[in-house]
C-alpha atoms as a PDB file:
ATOM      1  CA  UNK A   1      -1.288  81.532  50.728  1.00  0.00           C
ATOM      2  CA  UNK A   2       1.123  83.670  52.587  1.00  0.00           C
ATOM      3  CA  UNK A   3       5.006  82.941  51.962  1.00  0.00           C
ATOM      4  CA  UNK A   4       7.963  84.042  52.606  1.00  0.00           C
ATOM      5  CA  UNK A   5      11.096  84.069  50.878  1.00  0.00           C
ATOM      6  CA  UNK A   6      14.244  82.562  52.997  1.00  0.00           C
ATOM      7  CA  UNK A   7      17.808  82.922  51.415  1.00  0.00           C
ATOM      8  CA  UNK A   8      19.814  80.924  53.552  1.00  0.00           C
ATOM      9  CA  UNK A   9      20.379  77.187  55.027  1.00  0.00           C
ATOM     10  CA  UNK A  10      21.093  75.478  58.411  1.00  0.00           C
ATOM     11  CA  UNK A  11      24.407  75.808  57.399  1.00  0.00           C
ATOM     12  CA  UNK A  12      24.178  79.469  57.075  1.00  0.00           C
ATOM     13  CA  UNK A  13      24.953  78.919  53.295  1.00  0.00           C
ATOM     14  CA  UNK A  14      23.046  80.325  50.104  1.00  0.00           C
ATOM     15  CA  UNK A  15      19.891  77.853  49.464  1.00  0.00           C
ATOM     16  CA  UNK A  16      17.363  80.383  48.451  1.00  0.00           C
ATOM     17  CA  UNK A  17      13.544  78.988  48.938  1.00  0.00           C
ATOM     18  CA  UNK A  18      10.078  79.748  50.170  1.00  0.00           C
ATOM     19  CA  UNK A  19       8.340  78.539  52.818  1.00  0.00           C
ATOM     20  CA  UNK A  20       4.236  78.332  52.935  1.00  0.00           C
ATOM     21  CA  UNK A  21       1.106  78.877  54.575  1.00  0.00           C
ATOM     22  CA  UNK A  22      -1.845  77.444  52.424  1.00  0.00           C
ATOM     23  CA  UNK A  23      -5.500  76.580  53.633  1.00  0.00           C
ATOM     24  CA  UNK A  24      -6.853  73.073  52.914  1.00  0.00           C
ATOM     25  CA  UNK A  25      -9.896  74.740  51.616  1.00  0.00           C
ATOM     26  CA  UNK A  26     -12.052  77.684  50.899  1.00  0.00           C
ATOM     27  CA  UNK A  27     -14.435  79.893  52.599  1.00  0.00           C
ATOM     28  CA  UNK A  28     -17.622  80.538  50.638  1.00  0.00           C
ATOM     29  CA  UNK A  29     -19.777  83.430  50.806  1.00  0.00           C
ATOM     30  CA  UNK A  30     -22.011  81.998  53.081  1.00  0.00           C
ATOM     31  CA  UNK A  31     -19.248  81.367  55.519  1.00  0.00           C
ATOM     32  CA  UNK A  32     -19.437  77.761  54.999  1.00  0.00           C
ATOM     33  CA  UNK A  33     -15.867  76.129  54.881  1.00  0.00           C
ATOM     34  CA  UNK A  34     -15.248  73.561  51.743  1.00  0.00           C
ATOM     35  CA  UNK A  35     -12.241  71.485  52.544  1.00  0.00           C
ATOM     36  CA  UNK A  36      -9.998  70.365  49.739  1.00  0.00           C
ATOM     37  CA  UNK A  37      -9.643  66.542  49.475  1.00  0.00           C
ATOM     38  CA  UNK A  38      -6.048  64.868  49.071  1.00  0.00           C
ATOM     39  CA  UNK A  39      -6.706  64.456  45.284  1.00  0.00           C
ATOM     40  CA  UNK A  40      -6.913  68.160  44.345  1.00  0.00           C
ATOM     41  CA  UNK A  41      -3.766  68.744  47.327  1.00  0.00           C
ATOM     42  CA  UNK A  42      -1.620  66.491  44.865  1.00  0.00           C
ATOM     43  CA  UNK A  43      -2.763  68.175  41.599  1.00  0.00           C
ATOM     44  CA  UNK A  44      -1.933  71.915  43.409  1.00  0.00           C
ATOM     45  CA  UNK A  45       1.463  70.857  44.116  1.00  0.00           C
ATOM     46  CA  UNK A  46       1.458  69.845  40.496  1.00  0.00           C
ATOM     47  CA  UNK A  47       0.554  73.508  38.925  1.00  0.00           C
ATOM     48  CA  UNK A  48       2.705  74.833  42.012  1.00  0.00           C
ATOM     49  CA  UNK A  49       5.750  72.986  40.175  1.00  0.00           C
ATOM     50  CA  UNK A  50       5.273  73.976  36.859  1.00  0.00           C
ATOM     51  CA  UNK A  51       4.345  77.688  37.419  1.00  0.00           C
ATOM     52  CA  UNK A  52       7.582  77.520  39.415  1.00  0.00           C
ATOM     53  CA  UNK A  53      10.040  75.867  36.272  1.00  0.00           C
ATOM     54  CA  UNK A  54       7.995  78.234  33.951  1.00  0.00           C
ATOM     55  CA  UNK A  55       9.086  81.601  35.667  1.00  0.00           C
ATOM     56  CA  UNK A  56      12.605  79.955  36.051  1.00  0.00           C
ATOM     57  CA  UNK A  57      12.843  78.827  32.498  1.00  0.00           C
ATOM     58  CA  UNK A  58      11.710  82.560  30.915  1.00  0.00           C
ATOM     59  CA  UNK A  59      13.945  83.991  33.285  1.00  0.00           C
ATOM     60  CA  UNK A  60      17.011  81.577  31.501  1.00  0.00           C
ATOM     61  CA  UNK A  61      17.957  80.893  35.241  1.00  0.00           C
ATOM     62  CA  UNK A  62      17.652  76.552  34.342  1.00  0.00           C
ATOM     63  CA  UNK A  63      17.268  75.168  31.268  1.00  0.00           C
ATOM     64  CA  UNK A  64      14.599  71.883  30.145  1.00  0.00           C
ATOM     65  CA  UNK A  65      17.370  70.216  30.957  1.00  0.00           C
ATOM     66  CA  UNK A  66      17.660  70.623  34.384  1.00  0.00           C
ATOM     67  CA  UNK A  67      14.043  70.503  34.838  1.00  0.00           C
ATOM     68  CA  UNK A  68      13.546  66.749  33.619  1.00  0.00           C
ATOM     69  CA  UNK A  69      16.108  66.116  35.915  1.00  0.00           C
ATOM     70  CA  UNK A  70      14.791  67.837  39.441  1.00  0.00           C
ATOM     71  CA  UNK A  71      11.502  66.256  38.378  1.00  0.00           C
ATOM     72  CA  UNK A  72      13.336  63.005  38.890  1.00  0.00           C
ATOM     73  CA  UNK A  73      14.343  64.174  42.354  1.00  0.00           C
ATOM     74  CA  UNK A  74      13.389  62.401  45.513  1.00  0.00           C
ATOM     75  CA  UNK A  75      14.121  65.890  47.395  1.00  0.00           C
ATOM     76  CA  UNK A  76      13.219  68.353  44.169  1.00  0.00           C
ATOM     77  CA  UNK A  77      12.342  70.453  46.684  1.00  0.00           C
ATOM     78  CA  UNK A  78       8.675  69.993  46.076  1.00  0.00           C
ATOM     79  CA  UNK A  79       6.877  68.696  48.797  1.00  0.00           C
ATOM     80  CA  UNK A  80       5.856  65.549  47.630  1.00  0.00           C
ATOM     81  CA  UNK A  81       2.602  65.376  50.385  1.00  0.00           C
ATOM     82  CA  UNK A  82       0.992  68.906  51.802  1.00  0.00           C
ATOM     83  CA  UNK A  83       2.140  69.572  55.461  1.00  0.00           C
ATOM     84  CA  UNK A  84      -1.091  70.052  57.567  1.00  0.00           C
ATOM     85  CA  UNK A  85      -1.704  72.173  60.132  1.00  0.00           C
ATOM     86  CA  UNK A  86      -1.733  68.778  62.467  1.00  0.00           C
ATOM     87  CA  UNK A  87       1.950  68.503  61.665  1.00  0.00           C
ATOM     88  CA  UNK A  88       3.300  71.532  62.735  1.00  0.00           C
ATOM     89  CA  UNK A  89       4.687  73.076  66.176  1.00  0.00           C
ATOM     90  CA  UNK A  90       4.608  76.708  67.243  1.00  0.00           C
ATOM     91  CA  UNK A  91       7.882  77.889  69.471  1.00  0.00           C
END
């Protein structure tokens, strides 16, 4: 994964996030690429999420309380399906 922390929005205001590179799979020793099906995608995103609320709940920055209610989020700012290389555009 390679990220990269962004601070601002299209508005030029304070909306601090990261955006993502990630592989859809692994290269083995024997060079041999294993991709990672959709189920496993889902179930990254998952741990992604929680290892996220965990550092900002020991931090104190939110509180449970908040968290139960960005998990109800449509736009929790979790993507809710992996962006593939297929779906993106180099300018």
């Amino acid at each position: 994964m390679i990220g990269a922390i962004q601070t601002f929005g299209d508005l030029i205001n304070f909306h601090s996030h990261v955006h993502a590179v990630v592989t859809e799979g692994v290269f083995m020793d024997s060079g041999h690429f294993v991709h990672i099906g959709d189920t496993w995608k889902h179930r990254a995103i998952e741990i992604w999420q929680d290892k996220v609320f965990e550092l900002l709940l020991n931090e104190k920055k939110i509180d449970q309380e908040t968290v139960a209610g960005m998990r109800t989020w449509r736009h929790s700012g979790f993507p809710e399906i992996p962006i593939g290389i297929s779906h993106c555009s180099i300018a």
